[in-house]
Protein backbone atom coordinates (compact mmCIF):
# COMPACT_ATOMS: atom_id res chain seq x y z
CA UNK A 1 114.30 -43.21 -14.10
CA UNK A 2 112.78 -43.60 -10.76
CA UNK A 3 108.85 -44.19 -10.60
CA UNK A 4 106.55 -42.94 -7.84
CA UNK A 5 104.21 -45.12 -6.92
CA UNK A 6 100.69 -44.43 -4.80
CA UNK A 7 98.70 -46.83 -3.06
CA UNK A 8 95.17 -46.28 -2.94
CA UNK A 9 93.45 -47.75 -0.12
CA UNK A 10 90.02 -49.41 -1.74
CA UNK A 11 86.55 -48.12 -0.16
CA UNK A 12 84.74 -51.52 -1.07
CA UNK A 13 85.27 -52.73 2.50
CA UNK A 14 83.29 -49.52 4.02
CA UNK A 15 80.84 -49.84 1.59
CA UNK A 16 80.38 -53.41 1.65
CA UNK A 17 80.17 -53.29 5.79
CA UNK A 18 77.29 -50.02 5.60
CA UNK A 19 75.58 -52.39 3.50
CA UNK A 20 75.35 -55.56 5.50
CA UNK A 21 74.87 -53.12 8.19
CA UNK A 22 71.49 -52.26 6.28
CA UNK A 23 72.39 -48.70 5.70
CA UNK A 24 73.09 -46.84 2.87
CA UNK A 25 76.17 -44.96 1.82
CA UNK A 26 74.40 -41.80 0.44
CA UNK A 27 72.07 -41.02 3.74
CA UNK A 28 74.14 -42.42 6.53
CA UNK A 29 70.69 -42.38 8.39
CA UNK A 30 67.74 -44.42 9.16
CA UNK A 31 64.47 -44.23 7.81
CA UNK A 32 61.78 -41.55 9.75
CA UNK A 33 58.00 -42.55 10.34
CA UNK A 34 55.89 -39.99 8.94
CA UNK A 35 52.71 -39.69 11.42
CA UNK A 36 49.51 -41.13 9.64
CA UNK A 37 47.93 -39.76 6.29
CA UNK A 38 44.62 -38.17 6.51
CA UNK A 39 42.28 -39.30 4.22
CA UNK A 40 41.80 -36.91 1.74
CA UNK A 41 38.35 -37.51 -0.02
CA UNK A 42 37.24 -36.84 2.85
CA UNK A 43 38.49 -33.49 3.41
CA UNK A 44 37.55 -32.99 -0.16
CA UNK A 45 34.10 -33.67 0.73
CA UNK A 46 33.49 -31.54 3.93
CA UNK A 47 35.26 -28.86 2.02
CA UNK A 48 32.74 -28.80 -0.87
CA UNK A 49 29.65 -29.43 1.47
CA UNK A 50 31.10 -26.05 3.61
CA UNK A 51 31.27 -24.01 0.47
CA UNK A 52 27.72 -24.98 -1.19
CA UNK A 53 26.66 -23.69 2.35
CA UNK A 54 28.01 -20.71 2.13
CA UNK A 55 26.69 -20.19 -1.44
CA UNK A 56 23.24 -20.63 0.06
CA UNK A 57 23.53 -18.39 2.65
CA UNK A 58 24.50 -16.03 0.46
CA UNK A 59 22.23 -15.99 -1.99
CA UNK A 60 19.49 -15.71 1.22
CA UNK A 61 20.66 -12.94 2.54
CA UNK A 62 20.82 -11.08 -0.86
CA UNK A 63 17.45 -12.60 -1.40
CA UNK A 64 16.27 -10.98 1.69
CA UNK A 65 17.90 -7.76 0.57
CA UNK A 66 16.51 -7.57 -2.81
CA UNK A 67 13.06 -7.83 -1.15
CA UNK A 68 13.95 -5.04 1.14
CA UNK A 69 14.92 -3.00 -1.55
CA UNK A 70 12.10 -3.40 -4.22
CA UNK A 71 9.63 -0.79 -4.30
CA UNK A 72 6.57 -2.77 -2.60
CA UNK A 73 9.14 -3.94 0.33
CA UNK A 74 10.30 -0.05 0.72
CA UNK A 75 6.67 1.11 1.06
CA UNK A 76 5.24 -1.85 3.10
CA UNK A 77 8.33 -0.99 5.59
CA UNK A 78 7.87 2.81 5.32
CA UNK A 79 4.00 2.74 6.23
CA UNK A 80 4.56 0.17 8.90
CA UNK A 81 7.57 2.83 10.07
CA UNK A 82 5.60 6.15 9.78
CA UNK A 83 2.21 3.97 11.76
CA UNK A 84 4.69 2.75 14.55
CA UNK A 85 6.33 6.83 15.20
CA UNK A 86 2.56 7.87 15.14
CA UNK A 87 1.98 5.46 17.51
CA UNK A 88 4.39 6.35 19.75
CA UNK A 89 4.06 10.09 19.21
CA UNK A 90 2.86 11.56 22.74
CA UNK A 91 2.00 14.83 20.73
CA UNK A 92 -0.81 13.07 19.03
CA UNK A 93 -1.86 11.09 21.20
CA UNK A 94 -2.47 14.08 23.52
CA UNK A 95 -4.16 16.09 20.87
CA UNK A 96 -6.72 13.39 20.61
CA UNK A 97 -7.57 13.41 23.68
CA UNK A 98 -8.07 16.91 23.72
CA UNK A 99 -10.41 16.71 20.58
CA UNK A 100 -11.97 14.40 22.62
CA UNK A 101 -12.66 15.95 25.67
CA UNK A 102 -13.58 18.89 23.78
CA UNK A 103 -16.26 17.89 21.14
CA UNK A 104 -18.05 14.53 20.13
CA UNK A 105 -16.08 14.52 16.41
CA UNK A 106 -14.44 11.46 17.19
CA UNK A 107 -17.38 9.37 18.26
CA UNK A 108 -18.73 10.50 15.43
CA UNK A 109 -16.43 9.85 12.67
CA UNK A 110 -16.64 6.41 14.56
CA UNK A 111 -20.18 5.84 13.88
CA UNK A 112 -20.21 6.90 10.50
CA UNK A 113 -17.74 4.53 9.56
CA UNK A 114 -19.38 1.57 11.29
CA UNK A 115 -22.75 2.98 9.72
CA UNK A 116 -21.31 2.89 6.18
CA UNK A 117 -19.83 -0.65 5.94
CA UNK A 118 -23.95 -1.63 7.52
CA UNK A 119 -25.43 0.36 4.96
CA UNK A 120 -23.02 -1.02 2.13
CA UNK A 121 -23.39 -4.34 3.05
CA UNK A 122 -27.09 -4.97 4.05
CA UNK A 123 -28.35 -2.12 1.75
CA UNK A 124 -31.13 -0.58 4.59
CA UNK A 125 -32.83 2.23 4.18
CA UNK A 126 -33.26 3.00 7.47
CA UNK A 127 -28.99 2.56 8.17
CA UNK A 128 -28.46 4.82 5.07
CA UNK A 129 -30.03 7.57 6.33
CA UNK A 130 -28.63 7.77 9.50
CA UNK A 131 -25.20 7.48 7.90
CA UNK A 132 -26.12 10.60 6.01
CA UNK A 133 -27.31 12.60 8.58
CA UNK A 134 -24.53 11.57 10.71
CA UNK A 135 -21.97 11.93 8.14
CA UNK A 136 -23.08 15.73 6.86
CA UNK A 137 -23.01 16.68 10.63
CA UNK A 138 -19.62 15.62 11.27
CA UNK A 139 -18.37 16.84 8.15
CA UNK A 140 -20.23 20.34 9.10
CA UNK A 141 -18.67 20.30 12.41
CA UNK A 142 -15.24 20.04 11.34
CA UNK A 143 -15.39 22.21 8.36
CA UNK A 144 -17.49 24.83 10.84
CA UNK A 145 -14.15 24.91 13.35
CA UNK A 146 -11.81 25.42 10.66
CA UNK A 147 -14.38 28.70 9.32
CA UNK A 148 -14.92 30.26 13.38
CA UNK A 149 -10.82 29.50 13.90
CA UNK A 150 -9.96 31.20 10.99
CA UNK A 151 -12.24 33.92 11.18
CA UNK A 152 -11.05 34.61 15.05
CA UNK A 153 -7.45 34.44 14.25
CA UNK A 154 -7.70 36.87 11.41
CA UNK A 155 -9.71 39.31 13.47
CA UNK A 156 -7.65 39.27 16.34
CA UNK A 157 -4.70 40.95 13.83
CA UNK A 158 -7.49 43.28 12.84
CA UNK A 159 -7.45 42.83 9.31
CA UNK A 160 -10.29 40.39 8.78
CA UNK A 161 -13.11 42.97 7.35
CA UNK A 162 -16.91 41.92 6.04
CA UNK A 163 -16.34 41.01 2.70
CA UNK A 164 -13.72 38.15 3.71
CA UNK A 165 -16.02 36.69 6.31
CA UNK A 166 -18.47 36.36 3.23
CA UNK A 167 -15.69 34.95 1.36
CA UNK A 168 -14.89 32.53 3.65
CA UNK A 169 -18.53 31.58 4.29
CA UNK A 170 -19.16 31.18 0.32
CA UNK A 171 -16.18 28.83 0.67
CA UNK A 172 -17.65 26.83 3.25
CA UNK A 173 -20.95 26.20 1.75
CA UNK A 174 -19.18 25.20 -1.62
CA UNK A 175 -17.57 22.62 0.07
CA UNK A 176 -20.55 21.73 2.08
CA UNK A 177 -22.62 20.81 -0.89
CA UNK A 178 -20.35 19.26 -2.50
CA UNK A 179 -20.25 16.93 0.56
CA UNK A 180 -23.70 16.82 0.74
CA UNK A 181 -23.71 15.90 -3.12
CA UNK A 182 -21.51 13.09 -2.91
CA UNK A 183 -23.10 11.61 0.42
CA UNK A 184 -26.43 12.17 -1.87
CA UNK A 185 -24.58 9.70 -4.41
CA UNK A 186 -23.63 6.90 -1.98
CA UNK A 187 -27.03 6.49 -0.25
CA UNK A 188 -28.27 6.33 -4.15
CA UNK A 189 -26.13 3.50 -5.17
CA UNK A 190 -26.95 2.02 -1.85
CA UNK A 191 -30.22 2.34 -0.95
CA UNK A 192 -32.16 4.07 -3.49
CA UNK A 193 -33.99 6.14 -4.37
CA UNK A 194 -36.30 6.69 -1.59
CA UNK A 195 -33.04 6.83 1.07
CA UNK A 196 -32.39 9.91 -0.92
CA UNK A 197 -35.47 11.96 -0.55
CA UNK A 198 -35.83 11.18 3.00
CA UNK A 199 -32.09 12.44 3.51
CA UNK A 200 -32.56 15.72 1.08
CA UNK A 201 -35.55 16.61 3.94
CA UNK A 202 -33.92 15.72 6.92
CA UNK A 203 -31.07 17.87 5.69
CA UNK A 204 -33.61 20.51 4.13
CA UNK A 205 -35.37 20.82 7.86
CA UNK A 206 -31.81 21.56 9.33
CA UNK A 207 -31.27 18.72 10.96
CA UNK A 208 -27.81 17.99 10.16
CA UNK A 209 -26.96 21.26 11.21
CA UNK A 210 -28.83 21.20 14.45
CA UNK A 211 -27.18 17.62 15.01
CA UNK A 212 -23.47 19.88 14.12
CA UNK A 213 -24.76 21.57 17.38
CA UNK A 214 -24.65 18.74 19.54
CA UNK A 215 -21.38 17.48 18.05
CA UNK A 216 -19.33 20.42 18.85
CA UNK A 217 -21.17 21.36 22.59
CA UNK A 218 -21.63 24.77 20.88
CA UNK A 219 -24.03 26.66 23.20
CA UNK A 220 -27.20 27.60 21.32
CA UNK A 221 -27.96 30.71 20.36
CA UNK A 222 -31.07 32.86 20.32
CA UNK A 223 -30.90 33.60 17.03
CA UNK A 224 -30.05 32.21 13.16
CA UNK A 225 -30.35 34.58 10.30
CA UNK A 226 -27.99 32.39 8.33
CA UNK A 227 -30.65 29.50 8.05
CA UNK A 228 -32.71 31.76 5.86
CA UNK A 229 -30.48 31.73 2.99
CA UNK A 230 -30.75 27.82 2.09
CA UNK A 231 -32.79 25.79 4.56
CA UNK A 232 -37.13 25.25 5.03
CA UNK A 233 -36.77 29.03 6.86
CA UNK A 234 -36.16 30.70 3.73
CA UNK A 235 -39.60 29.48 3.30
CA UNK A 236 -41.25 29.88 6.55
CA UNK A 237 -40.01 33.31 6.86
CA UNK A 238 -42.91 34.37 4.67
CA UNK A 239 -45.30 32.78 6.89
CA UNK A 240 -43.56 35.13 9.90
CA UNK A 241 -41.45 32.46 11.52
CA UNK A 242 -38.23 33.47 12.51
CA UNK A 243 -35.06 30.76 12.91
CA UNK A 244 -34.63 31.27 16.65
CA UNK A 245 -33.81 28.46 18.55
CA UNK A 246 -37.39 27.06 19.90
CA UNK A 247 -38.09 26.91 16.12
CA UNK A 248 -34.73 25.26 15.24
CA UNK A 249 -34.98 22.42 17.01
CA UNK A 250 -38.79 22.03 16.38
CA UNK A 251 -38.59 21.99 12.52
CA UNK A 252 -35.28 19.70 12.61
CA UNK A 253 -37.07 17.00 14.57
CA UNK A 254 -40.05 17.02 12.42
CA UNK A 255 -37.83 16.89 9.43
CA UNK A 256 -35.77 13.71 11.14
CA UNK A 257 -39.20 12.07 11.61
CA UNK A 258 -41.03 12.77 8.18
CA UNK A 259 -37.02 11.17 6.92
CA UNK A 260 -37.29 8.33 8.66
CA UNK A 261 -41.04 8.11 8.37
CA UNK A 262 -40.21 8.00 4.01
CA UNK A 263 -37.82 5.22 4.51
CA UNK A 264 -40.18 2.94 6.90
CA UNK A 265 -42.60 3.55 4.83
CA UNK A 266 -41.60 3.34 1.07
């Protein structure tokens, strides 16, 4: 029987000449430089710094938001709001100056202000009752326009008849005294009790309505019946003096001086 013989030719050689070569059998390739390693606790470091930043922003803003939102930060930003379209608003602005070039209402809601912080904080006499008489002619003035406007624009459709010009003028002299009750009050708890007597006669001799006069540039007329129904000429009609307008402004000067005479005096 013949045997077949194979000759295997050995590797060792190869492997032994990569080696002292100084490279390995499994790669067959040199070594690559990685570029250099960044240090990471560094990185770790500006990372975390960055994102407590960003925390604290955030909770600002929603800070700033809440704030916005609560109920006194929606009102404070609504008034400021509503004051800065008023104050832009050429329709009001132009109606004020028409009040203004039309009557003295203006000047003197002014001074009755101004005369009420004096008179609340230095307590005079004298200051309180010009603050009343100021303050029930103003009052009077207005409340008078709204009374003639009505009346004229309810006429002019012809349905405005006696009795509701008596209506209306019962309304206006219930608000009237109650103005002239609670003005009463205030110079009371301001300047006592004498302040109040000399400012129930000055109003008494009409002079708060004469002064209502001179607020609104109202021409004077010859003639006042409606004085005799609450005023000194529902007395001084019996003594045959009629309120025409000589008298008018006679017995509302001498009731401004025997006012101011009271609170001089007493």
């Amino acid at each position: 029987m013949r045997l077949r013989t194979t000759i295997l030719h050995s590797s060792e050689p190869e492997e032994n000449g990569s080696r002292e070569n100084g490279h390995s059998f499994v790669g067959d390739q040199p070594p690559t430089h990685h570029p250099e390693e960044l240090p990471l606790e560094e990185l770790r470091a500006e990372a975390l710094e960055q994102i407590e930043q960003e925390a604290e922003a955030k909770a600002e803003v929603n800070g700033e938001v809440a704030a916005a939102l609560s109920p006194n930060g929606r009102t404070r930003h609504k008034r400021f709001r509503k004051l800065l379209e008023l104050s832009k608003s050429q329709k009001t602005t132009r109606i004020l100056l028409q009040i203004w070039q039309s009557d003295y209402s203006i000047i003197g809601f002014v001074l009755v202000v101004v005369s009420f912080y004096v008179m609340k904080n230095t307590g005079s006499a004298p200051i309180g009752l010009f603050f009343f008489i100021l303050a029930m002619a103003t009052i009077d003035a207005i409340l008078s326009i709204f009374v003639v406007r009505l009346s004229f624009h309810q006429n002019k459709h012809g349905f405005y008849r006696t009795e509701d010009f008596e209506r209306d003028w019962l309304r206006y002299r219930i608000l009237l005294s109650m103005t002239k009750a609670t003005l009463l009050f205030v110079v009371l708890t301001s300047c006592g009790t004498a302040c109040v007597v000399a400012s129930y006669i000055a109003w008494f001799f009409t002079g708060t309505q004469r002064l209502r006069y001179i607020i609104l540039r109202w021409s004077m007329d010859e003639h006042y019946p409606e004085l005799q129904r609450w005023s000194i000429f529902a007395l001084l009609r019996e003594a045959g003096i009629e309120p025409r307008r000589k008298n008018f402004n006679l017995v509302a000067i001498i009731g401004v001086v025997i006012a101011f005479a009271i609170v001089f005096v007493f």
